[in-house]
C-alpha atoms as a PDB file:
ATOM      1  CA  UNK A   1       2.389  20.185  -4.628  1.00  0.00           C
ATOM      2  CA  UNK A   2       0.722  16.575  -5.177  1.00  0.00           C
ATOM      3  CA  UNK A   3      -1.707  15.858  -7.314  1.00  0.00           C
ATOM      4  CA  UNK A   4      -4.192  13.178  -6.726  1.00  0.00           C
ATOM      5  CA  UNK A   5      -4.349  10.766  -9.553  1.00  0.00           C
ATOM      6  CA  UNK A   6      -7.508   9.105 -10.408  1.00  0.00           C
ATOM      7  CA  UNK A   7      -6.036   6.704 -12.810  1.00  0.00           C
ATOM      8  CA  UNK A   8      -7.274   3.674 -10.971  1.00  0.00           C
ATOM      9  CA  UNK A   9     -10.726   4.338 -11.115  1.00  0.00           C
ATOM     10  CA  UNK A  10     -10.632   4.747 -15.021  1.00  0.00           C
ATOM     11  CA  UNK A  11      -8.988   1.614 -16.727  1.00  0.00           C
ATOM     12  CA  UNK A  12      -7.935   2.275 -20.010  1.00  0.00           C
ATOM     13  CA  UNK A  13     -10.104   0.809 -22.642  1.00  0.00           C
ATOM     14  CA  UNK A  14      -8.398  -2.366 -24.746  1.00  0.00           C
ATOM     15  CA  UNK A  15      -5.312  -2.599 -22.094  1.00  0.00           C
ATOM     16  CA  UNK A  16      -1.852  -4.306 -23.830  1.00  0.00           C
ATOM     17  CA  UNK A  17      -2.567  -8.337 -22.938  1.00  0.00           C
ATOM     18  CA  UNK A  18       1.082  -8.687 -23.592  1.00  0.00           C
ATOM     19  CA  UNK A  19       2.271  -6.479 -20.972  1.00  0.00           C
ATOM     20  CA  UNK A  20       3.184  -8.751 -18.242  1.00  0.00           C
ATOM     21  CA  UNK A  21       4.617  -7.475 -15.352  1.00  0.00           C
ATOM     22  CA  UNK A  22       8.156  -6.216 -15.941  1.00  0.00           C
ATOM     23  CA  UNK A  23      10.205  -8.681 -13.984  1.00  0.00           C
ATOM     24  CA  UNK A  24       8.924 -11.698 -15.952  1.00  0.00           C
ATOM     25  CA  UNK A  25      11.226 -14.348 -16.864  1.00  0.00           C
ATOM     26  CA  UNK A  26      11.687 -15.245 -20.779  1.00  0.00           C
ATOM     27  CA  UNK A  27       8.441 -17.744 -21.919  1.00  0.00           C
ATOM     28  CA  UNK A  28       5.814 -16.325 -19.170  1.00  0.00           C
ATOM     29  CA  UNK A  29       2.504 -15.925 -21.246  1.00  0.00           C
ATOM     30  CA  UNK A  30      -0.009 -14.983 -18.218  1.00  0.00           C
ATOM     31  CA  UNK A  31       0.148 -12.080 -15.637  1.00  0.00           C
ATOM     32  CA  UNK A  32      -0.609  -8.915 -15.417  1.00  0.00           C
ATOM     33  CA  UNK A  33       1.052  -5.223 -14.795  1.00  0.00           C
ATOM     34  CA  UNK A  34      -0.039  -3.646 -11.711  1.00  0.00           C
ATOM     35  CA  UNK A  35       1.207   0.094 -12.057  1.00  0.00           C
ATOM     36  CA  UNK A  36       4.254   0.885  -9.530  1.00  0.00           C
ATOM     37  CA  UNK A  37       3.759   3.445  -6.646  1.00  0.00           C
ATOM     38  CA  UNK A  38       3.339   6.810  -8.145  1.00  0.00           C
ATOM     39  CA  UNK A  39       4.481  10.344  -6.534  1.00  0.00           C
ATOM     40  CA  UNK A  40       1.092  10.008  -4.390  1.00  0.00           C
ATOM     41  CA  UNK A  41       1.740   7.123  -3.383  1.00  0.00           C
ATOM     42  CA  UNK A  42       4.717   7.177  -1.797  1.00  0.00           C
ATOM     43  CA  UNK A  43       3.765  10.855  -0.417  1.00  0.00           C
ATOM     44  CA  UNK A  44       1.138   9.031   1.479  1.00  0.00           C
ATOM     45  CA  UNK A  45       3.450   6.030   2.575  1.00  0.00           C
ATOM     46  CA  UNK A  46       5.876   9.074   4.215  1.00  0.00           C
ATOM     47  CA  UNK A  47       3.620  10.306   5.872  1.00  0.00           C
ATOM     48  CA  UNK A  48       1.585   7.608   7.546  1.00  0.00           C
ATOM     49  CA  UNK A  49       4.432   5.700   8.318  1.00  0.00           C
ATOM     50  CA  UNK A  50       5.528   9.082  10.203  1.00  0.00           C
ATOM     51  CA  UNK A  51       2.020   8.993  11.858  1.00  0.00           C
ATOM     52  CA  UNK A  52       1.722   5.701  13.197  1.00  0.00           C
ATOM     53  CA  UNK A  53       5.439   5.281  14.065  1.00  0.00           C
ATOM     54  CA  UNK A  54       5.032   8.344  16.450  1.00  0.00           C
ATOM     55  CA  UNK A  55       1.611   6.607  17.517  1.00  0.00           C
ATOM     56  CA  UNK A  56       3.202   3.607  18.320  1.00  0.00           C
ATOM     57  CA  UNK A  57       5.649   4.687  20.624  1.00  0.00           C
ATOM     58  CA  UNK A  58       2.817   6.880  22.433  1.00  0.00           C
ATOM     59  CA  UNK A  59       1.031   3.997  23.214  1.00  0.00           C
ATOM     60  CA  UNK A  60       3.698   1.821  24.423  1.00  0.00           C
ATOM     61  CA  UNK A  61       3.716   4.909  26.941  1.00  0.00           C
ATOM     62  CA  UNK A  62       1.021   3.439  28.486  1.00  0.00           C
ATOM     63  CA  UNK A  63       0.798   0.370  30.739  1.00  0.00           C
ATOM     64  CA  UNK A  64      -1.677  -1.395  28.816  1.00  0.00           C
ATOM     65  CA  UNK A  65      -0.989  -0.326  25.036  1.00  0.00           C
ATOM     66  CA  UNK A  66      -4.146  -2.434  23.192  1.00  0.00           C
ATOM     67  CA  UNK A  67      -6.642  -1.275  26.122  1.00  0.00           C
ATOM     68  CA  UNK A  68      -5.465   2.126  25.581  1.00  0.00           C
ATOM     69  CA  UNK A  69      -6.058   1.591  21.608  1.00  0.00           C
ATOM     70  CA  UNK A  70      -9.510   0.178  22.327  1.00  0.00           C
ATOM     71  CA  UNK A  71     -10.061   3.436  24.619  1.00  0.00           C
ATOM     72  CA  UNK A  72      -9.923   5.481  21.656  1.00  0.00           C
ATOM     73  CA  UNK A  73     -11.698   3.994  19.289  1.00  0.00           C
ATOM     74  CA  UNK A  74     -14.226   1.492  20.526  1.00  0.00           C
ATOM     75  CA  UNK A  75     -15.057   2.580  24.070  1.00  0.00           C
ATOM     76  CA  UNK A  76     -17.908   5.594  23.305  1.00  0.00           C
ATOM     77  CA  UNK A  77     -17.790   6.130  26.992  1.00  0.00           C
ATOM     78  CA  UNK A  78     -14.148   7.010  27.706  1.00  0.00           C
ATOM     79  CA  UNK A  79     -12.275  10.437  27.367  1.00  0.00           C
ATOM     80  CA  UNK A  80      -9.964   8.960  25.135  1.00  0.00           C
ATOM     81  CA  UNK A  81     -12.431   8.560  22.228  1.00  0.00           C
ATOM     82  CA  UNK A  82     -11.768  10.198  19.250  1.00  0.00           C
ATOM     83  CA  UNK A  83     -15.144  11.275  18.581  1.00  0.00           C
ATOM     84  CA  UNK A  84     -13.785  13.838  15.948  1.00  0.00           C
ATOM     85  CA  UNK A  85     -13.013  11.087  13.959  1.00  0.00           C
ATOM     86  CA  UNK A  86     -15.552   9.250  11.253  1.00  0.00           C
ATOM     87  CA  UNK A  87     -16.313   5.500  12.093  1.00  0.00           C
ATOM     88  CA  UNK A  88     -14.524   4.730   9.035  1.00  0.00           C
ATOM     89  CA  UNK A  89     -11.484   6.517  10.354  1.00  0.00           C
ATOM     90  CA  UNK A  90     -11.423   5.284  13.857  1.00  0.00           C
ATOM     91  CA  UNK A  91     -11.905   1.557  12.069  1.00  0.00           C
ATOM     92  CA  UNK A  92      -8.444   2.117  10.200  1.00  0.00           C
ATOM     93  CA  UNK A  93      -6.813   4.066  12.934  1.00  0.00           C
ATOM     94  CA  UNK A  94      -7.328   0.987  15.224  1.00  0.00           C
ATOM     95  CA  UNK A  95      -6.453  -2.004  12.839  1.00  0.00           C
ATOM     96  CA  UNK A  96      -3.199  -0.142  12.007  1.00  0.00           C
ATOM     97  CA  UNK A  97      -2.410   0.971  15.450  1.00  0.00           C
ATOM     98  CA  UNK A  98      -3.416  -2.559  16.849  1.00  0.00           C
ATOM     99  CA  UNK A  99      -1.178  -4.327  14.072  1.00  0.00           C
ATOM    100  CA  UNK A 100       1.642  -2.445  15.236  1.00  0.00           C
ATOM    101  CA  UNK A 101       1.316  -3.303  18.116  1.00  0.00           C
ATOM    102  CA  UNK A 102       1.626  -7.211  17.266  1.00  0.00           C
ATOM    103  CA  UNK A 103       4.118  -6.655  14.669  1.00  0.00           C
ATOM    104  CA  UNK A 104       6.378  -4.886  17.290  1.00  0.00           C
ATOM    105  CA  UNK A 105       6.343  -1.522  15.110  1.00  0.00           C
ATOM    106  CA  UNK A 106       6.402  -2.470  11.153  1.00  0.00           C
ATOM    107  CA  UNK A 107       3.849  -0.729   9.941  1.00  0.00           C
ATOM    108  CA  UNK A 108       2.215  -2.504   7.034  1.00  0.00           C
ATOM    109  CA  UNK A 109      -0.776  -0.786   6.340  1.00  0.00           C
ATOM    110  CA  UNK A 110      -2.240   0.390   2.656  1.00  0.00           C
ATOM    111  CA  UNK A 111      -2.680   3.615   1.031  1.00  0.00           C
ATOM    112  CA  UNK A 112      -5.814   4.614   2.717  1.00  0.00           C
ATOM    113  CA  UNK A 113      -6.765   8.357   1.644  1.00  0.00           C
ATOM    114  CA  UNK A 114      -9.469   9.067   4.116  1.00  0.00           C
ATOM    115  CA  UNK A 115      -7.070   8.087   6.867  1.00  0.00           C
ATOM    116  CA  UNK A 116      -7.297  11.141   9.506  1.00  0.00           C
ATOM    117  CA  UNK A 117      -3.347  11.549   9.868  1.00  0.00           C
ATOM    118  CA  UNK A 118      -3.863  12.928   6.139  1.00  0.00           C
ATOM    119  CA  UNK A 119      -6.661  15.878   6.926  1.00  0.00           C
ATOM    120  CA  UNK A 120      -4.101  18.216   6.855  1.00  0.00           C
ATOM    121  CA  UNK A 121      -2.610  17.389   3.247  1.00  0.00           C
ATOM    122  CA  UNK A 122      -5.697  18.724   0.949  1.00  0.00           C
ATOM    123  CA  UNK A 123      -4.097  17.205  -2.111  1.00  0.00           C
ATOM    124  CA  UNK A 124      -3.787  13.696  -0.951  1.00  0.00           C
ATOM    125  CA  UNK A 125      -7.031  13.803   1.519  1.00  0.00           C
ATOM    126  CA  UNK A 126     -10.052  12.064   0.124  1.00  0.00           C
ATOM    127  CA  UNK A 127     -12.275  12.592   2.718  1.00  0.00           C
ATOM    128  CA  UNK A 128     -13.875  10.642   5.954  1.00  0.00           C
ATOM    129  CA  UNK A 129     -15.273   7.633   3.986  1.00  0.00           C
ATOM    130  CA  UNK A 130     -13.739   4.313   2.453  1.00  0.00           C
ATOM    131  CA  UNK A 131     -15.898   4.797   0.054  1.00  0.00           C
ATOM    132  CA  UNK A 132     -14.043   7.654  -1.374  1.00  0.00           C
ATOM    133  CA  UNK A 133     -10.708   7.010  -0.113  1.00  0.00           C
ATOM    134  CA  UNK A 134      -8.658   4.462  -1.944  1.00  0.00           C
ATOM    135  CA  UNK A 135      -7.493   4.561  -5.181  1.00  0.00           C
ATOM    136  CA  UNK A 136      -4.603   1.768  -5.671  1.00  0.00           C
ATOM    137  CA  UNK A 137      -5.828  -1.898  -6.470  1.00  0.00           C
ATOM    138  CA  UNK A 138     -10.136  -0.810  -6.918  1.00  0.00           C
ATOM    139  CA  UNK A 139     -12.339  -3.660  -7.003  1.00  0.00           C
ATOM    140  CA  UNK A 140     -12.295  -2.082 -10.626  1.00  0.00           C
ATOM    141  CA  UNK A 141      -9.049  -2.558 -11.835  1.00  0.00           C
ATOM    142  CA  UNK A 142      -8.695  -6.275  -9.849  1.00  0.00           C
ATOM    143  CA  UNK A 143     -11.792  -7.337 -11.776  1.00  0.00           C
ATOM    144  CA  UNK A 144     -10.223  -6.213 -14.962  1.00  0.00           C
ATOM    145  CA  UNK A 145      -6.422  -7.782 -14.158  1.00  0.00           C
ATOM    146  CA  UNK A 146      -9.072 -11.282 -13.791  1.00  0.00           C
ATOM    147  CA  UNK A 147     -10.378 -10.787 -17.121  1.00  0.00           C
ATOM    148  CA  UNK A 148      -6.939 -10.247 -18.752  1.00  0.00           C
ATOM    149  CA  UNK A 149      -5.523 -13.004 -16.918  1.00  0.00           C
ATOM    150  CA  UNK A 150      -7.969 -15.271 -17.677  1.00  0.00           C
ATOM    151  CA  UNK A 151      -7.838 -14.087 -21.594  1.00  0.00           C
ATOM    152  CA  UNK A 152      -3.955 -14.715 -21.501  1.00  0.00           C
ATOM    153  CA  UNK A 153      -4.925 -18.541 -20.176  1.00  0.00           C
ATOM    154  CA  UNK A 154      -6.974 -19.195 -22.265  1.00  0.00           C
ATOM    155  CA  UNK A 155      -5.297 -18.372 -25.252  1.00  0.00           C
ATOM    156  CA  UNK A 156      -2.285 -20.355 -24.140  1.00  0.00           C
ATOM    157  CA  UNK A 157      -4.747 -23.035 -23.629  1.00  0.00           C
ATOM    158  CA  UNK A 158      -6.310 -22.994 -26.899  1.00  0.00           C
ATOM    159  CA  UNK A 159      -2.670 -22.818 -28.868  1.00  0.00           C
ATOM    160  CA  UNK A 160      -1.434 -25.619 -27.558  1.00  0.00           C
ATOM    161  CA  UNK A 161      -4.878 -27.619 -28.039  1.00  0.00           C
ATOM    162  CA  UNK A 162      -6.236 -27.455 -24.893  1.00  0.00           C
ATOM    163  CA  UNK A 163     -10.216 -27.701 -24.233  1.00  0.00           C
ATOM    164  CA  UNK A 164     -11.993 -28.376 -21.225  1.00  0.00           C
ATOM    165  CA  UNK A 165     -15.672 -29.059 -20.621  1.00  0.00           C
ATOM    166  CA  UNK A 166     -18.603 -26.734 -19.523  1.00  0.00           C
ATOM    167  CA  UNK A 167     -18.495 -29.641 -16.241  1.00  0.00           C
ATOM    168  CA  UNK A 168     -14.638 -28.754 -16.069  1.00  0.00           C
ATOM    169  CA  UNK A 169     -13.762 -27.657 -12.223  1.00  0.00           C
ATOM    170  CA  UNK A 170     -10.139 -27.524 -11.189  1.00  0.00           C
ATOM    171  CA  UNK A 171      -8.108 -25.845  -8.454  1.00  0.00           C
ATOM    172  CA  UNK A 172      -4.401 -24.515  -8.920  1.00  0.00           C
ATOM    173  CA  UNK A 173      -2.542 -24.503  -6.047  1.00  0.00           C
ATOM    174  CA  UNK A 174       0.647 -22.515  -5.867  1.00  0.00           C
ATOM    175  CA  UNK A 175       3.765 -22.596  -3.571  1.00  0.00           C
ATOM    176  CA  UNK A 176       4.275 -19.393  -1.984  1.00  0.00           C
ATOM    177  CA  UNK A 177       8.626 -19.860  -2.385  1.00  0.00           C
ATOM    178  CA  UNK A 178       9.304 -22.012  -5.630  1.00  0.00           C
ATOM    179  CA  UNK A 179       5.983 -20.693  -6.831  1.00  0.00           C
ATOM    180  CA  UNK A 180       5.565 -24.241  -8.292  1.00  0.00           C
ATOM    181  CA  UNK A 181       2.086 -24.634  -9.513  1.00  0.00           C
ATOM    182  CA  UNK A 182      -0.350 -28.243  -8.991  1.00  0.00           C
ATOM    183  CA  UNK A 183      -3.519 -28.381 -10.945  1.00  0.00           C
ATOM    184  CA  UNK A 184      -6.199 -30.749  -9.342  1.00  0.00           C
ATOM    185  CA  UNK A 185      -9.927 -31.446 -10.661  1.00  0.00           C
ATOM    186  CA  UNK A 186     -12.733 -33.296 -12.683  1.00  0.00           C
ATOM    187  CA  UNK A 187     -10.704 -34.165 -15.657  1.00  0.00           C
ATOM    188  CA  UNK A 188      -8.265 -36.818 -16.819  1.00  0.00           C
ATOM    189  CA  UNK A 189      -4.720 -36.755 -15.226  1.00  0.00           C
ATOM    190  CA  UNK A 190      -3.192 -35.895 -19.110  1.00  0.00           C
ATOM    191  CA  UNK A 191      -4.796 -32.919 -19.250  1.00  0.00           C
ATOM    192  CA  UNK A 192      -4.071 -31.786 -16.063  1.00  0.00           C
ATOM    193  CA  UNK A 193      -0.626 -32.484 -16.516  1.00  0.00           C
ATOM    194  CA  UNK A 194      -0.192 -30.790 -19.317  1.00  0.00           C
ATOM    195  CA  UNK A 195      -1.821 -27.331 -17.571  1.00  0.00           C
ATOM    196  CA  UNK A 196       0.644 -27.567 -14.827  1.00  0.00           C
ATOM    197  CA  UNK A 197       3.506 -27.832 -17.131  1.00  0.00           C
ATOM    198  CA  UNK A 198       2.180 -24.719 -19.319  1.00  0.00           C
ATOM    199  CA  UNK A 199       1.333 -22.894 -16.362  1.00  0.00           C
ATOM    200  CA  UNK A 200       4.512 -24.052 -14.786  1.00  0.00           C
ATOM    201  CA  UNK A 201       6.271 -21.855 -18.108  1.00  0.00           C
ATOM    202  CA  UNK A 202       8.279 -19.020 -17.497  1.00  0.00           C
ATOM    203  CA  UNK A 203       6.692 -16.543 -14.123  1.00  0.00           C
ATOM    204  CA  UNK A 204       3.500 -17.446 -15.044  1.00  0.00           C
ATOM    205  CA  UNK A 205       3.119 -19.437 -11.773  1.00  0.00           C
ATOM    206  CA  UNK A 206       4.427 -16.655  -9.545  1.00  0.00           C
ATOM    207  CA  UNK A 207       2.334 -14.108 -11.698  1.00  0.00           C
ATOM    208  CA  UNK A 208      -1.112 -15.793 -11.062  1.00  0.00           C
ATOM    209  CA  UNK A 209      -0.180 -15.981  -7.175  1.00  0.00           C
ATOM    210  CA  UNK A 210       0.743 -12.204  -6.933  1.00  0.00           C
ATOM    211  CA  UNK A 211      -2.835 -12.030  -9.209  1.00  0.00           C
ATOM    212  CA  UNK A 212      -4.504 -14.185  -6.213  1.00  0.00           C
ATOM    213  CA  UNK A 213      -3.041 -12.568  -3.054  1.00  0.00           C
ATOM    214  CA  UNK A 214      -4.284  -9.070  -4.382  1.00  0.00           C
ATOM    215  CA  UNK A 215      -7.429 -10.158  -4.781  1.00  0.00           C
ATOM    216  CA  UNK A 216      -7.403 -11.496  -1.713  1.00  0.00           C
ATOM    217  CA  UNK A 217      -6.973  -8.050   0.119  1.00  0.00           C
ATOM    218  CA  UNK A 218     -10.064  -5.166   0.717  1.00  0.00           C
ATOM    219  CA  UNK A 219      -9.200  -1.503   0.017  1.00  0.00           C
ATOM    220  CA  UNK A 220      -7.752  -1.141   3.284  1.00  0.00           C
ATOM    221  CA  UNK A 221      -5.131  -3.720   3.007  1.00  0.00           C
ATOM    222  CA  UNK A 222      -7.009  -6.369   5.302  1.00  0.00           C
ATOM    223  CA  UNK A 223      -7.036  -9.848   4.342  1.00  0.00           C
ATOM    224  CA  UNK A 224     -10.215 -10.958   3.516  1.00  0.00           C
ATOM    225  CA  UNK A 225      -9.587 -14.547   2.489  1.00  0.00           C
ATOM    226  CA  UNK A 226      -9.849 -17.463   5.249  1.00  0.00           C
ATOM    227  CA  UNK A 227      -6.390 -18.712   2.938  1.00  0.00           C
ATOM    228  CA  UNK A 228      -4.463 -16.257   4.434  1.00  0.00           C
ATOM    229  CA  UNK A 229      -3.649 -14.697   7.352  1.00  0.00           C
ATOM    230  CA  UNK A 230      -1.258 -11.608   8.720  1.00  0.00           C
ATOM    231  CA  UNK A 231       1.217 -14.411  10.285  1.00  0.00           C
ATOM    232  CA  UNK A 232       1.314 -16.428   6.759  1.00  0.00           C
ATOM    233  CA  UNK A 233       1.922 -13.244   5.163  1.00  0.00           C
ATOM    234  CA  UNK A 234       5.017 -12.442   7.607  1.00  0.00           C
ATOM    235  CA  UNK A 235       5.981 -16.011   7.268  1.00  0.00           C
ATOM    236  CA  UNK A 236       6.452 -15.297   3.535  1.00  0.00           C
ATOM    237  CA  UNK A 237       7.814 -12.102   3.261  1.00  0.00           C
ATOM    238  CA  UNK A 238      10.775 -12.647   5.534  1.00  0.00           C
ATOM    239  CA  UNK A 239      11.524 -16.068   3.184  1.00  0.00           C
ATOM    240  CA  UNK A 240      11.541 -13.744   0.234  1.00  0.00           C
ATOM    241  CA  UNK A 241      13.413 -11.191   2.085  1.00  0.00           C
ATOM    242  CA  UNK A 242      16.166 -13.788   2.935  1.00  0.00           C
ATOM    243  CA  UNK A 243      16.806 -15.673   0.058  1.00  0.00           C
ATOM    244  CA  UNK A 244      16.541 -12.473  -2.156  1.00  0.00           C
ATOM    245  CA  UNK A 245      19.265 -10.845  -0.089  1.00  0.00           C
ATOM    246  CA  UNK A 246      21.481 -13.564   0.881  1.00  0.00           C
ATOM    247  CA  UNK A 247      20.757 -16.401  -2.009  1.00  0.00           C
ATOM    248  CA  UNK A 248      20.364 -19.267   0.490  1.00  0.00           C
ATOM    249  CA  UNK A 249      16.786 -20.612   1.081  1.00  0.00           C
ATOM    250  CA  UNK A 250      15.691 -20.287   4.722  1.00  0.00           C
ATOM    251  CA  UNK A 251      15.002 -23.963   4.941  1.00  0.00           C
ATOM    252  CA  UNK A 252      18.933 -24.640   4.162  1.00  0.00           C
ATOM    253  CA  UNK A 253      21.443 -25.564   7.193  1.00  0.00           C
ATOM    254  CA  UNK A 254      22.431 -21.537   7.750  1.00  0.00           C
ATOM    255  CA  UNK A 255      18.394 -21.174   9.079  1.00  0.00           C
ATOM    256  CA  UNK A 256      17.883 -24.524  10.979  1.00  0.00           C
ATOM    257  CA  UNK A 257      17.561 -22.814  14.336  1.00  0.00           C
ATOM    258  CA  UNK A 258      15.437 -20.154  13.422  1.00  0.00           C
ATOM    259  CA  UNK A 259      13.312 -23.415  11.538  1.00  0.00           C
ATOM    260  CA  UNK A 260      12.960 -25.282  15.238  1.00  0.00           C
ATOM    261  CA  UNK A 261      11.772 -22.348  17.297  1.00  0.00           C
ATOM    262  CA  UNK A 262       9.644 -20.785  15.109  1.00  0.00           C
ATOM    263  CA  UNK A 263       8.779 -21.823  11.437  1.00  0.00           C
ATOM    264  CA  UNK A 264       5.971 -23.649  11.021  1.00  0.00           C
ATOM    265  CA  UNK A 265       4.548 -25.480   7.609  1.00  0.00           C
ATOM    266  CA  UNK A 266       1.220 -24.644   8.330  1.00  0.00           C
ATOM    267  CA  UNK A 267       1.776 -21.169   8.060  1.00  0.00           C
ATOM    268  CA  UNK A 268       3.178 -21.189   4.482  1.00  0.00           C
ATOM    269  CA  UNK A 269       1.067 -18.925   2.100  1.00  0.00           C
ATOM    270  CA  UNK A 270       0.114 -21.254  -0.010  1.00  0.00           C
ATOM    271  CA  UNK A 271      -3.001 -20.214  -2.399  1.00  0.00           C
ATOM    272  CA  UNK A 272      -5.443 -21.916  -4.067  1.00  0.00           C
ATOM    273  CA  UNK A 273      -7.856 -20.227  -6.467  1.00  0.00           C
ATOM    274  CA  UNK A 274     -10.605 -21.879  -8.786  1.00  0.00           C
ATOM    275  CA  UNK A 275     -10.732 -22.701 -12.788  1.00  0.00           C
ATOM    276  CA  UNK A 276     -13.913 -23.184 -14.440  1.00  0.00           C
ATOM    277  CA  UNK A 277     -15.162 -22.704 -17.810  1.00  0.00           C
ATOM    278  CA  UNK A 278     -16.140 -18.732 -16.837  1.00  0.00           C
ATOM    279  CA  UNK A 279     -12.293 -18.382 -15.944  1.00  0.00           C
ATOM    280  CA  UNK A 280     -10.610 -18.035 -12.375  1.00  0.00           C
ATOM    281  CA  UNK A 281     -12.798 -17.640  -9.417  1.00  0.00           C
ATOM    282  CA  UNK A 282     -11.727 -16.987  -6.049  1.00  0.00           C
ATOM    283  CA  UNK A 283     -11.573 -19.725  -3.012  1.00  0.00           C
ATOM    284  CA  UNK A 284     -12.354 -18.524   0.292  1.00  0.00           C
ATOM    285  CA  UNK A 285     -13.816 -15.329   0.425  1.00  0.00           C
ATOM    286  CA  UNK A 286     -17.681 -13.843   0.402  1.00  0.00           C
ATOM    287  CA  UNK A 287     -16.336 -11.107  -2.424  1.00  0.00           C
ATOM    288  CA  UNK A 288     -15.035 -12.919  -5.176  1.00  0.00           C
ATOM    289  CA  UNK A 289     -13.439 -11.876  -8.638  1.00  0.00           C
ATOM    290  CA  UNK A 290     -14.880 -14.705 -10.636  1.00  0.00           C
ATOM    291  CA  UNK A 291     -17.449 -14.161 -13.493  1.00  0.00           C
ATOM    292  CA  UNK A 292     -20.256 -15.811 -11.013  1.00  0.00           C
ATOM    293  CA  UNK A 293     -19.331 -14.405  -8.179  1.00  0.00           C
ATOM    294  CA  UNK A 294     -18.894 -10.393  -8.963  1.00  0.00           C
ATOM    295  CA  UNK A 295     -22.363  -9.697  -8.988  1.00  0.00           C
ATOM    296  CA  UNK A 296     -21.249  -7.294  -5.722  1.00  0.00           C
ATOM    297  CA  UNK A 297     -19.620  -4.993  -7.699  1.00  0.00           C
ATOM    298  CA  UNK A 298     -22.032  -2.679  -9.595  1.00  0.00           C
ATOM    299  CA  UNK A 299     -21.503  -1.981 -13.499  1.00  0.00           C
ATOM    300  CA  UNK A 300     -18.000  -4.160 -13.187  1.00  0.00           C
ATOM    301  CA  UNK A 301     -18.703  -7.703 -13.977  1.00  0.00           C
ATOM    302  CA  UNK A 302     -16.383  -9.394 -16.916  1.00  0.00           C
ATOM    303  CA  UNK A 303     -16.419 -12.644 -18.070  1.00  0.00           C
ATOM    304  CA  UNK A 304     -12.857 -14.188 -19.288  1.00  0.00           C
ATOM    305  CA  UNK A 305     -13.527 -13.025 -22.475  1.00  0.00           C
ATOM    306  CA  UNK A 306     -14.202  -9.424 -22.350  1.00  0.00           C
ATOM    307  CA  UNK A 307     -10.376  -8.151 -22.451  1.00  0.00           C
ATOM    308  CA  UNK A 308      -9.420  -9.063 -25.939  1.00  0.00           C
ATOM    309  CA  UNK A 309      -6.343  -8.831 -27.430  1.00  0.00           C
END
């Protein structure tokens, strides 16, 4: 039997700043620990993967697969439309089934609860509503991982003698391979120098990109940042993919071909997220993270000082 766990709706009260994410290299001070799939979790994975890979090959049955996806779930007037289903569930049911479709069958969806392939698995099954059904990565506990990280920053600011002005306004931009951070901004080119270089330390880099490109996701796993896009995010995984498997970067001789036909620059995943004197805030999105821009999320808003070590 699984049992639902409703850990990420409750965040712990006075949360460890000084447990960074486990893979961190030696002299990281900033990031933060996103818990690993539980037993749920990876219940869920099994079994919508199952779903939509049987889905998939179901509508490539048919000589138009996307029309035959829009039949379902947008066209009210065909006998194909899954009127049994919520809004909310026909909404997922097509993004997933439609990105499948463009992905040629990877399914890379999220952890949706009230997804309708789940109705049948009480346990799991959150209901027919969003609002209810997601319980990985809440607006919640992202808000919270922005308050730590921007603690963590701070301090490492503030030890090595760091302070910036209420007028301060800078932008860190991070590669999405070397994970090599720039800082950019309103104040002299010492000071910025000396930020990249600290935030340069150890994974901290790498840790405040992983930090960004959460945030930069809904609660269905939909980019929701003008940043990013799925194709970026492809673009990047299969880099990581390579040179964690094989140790060669893709850009090296052994990947020249596959560079000409198909890799472009412009779709690297490189992020860009705001400092200020309230902390990080969040560059291209209407929902952001940042202490002014949170007032969205009800009962939730933290400045960069609220998570205290």
């Amino acid at each position: 039997m699984v049992t639902v766990n409703n850990y990420y709706n409750n965040i712990p009260v006075g949360r460890d700043l000084n447990n960074l994410p486990n893979t961190s290299s030696t002299g990281t001070t900033v990031g933060y620990q996103y818990d690993g799939l539980t037993e749920e979790d990876r219940f869920v994975q099994k079994v919508l993967q199952e779903h939509y890979d049987k889905v998939y090959k179901e509508n490539l049955s048919h000589s138009d697969p996307m029309a035959y996806i829009e039949s379902k779930y947008c066209d009210v007037t065909s006998p194909n439309f899954c009127s049994y289903m919520t809004e909310d569930q026909r909404s997922i049911a097509y993004r997933n089934e439609k990105r499948m479709l463009q992905t040629e069958g990877k399914y890379s969806a999220g952890f949706a609860r009230y997804d309708y392939a789940l109705r049948n698995y009480k346990d799991v099954y959150t209901g027919a509503s969003r609002s209810t059904g997601y319980i990985r990565n809440t607006d919640k506990e992202k808000q919270y991982a922005r308050s730590v990280v921007n603690q963590q920053i701070s301090n490492l600011f503030s030890k090595n003698g760091i302070s910036l002005s209420k007028q301060a306004d800078l932008t860190f931009s991070i590669d999405p391979y070397t994970y090599q951070l720039t800082v950019s901004g309103n104040t002299d080119r010492d000071t910025l120098s000396q930020i990249e270089k600290l935030l340069n330390e150890g994974d901290n880099a790498k840790n405040i990109w992983t930090h960004a490109w959460i945030c930069m996701h809904d609660s269905d796993n939909e980019i929701v940042n003008s940043q990013a896009n799925r194709t970026k995010a492809n673009q990047y995984s299969l880099w990581h993919e390579v040179y964690e498997t094989t140790g060669y970067e893709l850009y090296s001789n052994r990947w020249l071909q596959y560079a000409k036909n198909g890799w472009k620059k412009e779709n690297d995943l490189v992020l860009k997220i705001g400092f200020d004197s309230s902390g990080l805030y969040d560059i291209g999105q209407k929902k952001g993270y940042g202490a002014a821009q949170n007032t969205w999320m009800k009962g939730v808003s933290q400045s960069m000082f609220e998570a205290r070590v």
